[in-house]
Protein backbone atom coordinates (compact mmCIF):
# COMPACT_ATOMS: atom_id res chain seq x y z
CA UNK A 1 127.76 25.82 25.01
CA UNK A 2 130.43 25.50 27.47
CA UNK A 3 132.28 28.80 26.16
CA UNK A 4 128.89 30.72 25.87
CA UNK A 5 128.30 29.92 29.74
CA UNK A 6 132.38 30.96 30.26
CA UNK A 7 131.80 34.00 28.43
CA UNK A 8 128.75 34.55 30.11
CA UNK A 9 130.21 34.88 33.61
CA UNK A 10 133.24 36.71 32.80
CA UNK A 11 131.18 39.34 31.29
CA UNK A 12 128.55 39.31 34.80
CA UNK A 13 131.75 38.92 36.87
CA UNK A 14 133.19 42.25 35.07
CA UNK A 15 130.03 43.88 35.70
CA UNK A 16 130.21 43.43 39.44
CA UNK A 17 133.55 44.65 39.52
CA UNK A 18 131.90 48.04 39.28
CA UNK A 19 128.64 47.82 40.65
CA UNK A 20 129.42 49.22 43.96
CA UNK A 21 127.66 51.98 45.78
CA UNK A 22 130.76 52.66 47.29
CA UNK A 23 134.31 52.20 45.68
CA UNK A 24 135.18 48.06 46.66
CA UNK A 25 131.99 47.65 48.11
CA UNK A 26 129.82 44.71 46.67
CA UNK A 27 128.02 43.21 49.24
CA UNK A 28 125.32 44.84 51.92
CA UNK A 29 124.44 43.10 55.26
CA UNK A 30 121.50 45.03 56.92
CA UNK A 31 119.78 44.72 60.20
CA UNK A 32 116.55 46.36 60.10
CA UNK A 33 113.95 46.47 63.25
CA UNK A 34 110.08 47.18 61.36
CA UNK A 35 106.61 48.58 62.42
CA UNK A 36 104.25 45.81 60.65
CA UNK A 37 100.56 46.36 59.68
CA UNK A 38 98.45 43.66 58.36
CA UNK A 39 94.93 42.95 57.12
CA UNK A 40 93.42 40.37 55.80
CA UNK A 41 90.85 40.09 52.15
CA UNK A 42 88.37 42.83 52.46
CA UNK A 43 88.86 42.90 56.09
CA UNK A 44 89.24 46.92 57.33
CA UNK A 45 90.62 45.21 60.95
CA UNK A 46 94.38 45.72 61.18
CA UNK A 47 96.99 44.55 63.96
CA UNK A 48 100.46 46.19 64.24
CA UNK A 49 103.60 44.72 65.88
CA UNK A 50 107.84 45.40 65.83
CA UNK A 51 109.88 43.18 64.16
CA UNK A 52 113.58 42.52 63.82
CA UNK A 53 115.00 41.37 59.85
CA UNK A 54 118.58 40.88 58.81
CA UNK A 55 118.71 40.75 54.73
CA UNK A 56 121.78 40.29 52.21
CA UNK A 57 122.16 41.95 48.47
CA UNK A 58 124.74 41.52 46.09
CA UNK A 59 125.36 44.65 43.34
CA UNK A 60 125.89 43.44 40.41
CA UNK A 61 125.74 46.83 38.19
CA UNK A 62 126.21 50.33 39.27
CA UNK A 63 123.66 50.53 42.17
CA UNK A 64 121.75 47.43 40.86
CA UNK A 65 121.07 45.61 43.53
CA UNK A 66 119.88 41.43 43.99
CA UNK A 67 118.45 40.37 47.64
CA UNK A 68 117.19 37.80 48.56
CA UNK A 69 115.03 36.81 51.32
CA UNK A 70 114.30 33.21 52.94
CA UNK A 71 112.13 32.48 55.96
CA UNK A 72 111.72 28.94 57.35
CA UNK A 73 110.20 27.45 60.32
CA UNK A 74 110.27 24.05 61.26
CA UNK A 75 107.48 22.07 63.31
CA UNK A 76 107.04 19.06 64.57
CA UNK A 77 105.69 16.60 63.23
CA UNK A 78 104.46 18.84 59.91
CA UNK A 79 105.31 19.95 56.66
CA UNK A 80 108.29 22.86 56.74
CA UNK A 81 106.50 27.10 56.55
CA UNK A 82 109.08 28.59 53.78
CA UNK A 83 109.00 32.19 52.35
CA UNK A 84 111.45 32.81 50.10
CA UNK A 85 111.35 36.05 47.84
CA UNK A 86 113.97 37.55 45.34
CA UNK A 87 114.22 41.23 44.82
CA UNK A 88 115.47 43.38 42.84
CA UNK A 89 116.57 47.01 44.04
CA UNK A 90 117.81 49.90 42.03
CA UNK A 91 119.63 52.20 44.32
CA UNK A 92 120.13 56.04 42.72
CA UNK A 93 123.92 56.38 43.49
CA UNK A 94 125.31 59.96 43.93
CA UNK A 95 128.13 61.94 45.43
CA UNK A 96 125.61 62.69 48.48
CA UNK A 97 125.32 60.73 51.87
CA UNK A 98 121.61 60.02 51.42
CA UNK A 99 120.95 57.60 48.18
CA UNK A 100 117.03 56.91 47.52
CA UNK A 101 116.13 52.93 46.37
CA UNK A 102 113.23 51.54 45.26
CA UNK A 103 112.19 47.49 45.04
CA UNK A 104 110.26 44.93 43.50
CA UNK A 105 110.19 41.51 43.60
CA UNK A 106 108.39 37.98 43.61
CA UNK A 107 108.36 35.13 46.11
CA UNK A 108 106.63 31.58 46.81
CA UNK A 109 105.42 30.58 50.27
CA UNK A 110 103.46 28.44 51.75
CA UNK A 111 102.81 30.47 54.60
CA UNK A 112 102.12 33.79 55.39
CA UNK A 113 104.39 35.35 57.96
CA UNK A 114 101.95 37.04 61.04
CA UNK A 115 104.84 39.66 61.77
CA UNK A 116 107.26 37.62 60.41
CA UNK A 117 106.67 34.45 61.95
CA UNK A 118 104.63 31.73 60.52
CA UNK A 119 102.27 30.29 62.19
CA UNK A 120 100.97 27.36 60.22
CA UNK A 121 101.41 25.89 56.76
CA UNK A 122 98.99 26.06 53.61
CA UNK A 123 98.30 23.49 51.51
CA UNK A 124 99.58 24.80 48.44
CA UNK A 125 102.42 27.51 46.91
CA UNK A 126 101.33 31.31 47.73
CA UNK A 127 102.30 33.83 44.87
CA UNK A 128 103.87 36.86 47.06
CA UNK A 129 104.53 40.54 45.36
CA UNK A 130 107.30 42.68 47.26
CA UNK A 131 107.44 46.82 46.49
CA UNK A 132 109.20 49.25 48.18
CA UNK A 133 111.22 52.35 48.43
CA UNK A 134 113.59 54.37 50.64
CA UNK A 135 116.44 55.94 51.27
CA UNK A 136 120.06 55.27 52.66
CA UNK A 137 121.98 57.41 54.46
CA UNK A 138 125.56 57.45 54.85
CA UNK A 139 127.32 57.88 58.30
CA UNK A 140 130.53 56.94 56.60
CA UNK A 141 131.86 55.66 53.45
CA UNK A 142 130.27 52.08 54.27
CA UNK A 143 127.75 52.29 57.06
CA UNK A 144 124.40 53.66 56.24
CA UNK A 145 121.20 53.85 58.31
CA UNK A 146 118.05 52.72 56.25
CA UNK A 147 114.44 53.44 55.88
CA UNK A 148 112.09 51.39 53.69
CA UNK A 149 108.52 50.84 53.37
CA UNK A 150 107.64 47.42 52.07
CA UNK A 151 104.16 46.33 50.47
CA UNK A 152 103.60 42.58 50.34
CA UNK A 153 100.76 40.78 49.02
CA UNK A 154 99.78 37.14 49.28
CA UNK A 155 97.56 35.54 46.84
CA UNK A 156 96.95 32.10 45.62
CA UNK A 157 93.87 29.96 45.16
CA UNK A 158 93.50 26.21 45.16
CA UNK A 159 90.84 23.55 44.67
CA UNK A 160 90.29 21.13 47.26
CA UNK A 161 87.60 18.48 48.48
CA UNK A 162 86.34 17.95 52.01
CA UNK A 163 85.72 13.79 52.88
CA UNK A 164 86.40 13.77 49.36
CA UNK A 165 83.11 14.49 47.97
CA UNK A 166 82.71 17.98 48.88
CA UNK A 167 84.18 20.77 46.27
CA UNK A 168 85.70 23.85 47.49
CA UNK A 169 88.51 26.43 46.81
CA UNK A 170 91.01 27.82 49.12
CA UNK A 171 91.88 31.61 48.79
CA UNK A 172 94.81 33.61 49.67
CA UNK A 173 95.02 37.34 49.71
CA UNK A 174 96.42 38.94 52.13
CA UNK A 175 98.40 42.22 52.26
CA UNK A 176 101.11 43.44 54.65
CA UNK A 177 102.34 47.13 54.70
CA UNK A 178 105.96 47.66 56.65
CA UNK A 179 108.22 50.20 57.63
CA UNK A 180 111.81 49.02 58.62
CA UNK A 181 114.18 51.75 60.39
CA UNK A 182 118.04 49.68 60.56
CA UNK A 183 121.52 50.05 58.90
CA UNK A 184 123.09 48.29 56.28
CA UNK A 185 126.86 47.70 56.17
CA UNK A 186 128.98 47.61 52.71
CA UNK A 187 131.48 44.63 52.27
């Protein structure tokens, strides 16, 4: 087993070698400021607001792309609001300055970020769904500005009792649409 898991990395550790959008690039930082809409279950009431997010992804095979993304907030005297959501992005490399991407990916919470801050915890985990697209543009050979929309959606149900003799289930769905304007810089 121990030479399987050796073999394993050398082979994903080869792979990365050249995975780079750029030649001995693996690694993009990006700082993205975000217009934010958000509604709530059937609710046609939506609230918009500006948000700043930094974000990390690792290529690990010719413009395959992992992020991740954690959020955590900690309050006094309460249980820790955590988002945390993996994504996967496939980013169309070319010979051109401008290289389209699209996203998808899962995360757990058990909060859901108003604008990207949460405001209070839920009881129980939160299934979230990330998709996107956009497109990077190159000013140089590894600075690019970015522009994404991002569709998340927040679901979860759980069964609960009130004084303990009065059934009733908690629901989660909640969707939030975003557009991000920011650049990214290749490492």
């Amino acid at each position: 087993m121990k030479m399987f898991q050796i073999a394993l990395l050398s082979i994903l550790a080869t792979m990365t070698l050249s995975s780079q959008p750029r030649e001995g690039n693996n690694i993009e930082l990006g700082l993205s400021g975000s217009y934010q809409n958000r509604s709530l279950g059937s609710n046609t009431e939506t609230v918009g607001s500006l948000i700043v997010n930094p974000r990390v992804g690792f290529y690990v095979f010719k413009g395959l792309e992992f992020e991740h993304e954690m959020l955590f907030m900690f309050f006094s005297g309460s249980t820790t609001a955590y988002n945390i959501n993996g994504n996967i992005s496939y980013n169309f490399i070319s010979t051109s300055n401008t290289v389209p991407f699209l996203l998808v990916g899962y995360g757990l919470a058990n909060t859901i970020p108003y604008f990207n801050v949460p405001l209070s915890t839920i009881d129980f985990g939160v299934n979230v769904l990330n998709l996107g697209g956009g497109l990077k543009v190159f000013l140089n050979d590894n600075v690019a500005v970015r522009i994404e929309y991002r569709f998340q959606k927040f679901s979860g149900q759980h069964e609960n009792t009130f004084y303990s003799w009065y059934p009733f289930t908690e629901t989660v769905d909640s969707r939030i649409h975003t557009i991000q304007f920011g650049l990214s810089v290749l490492l």
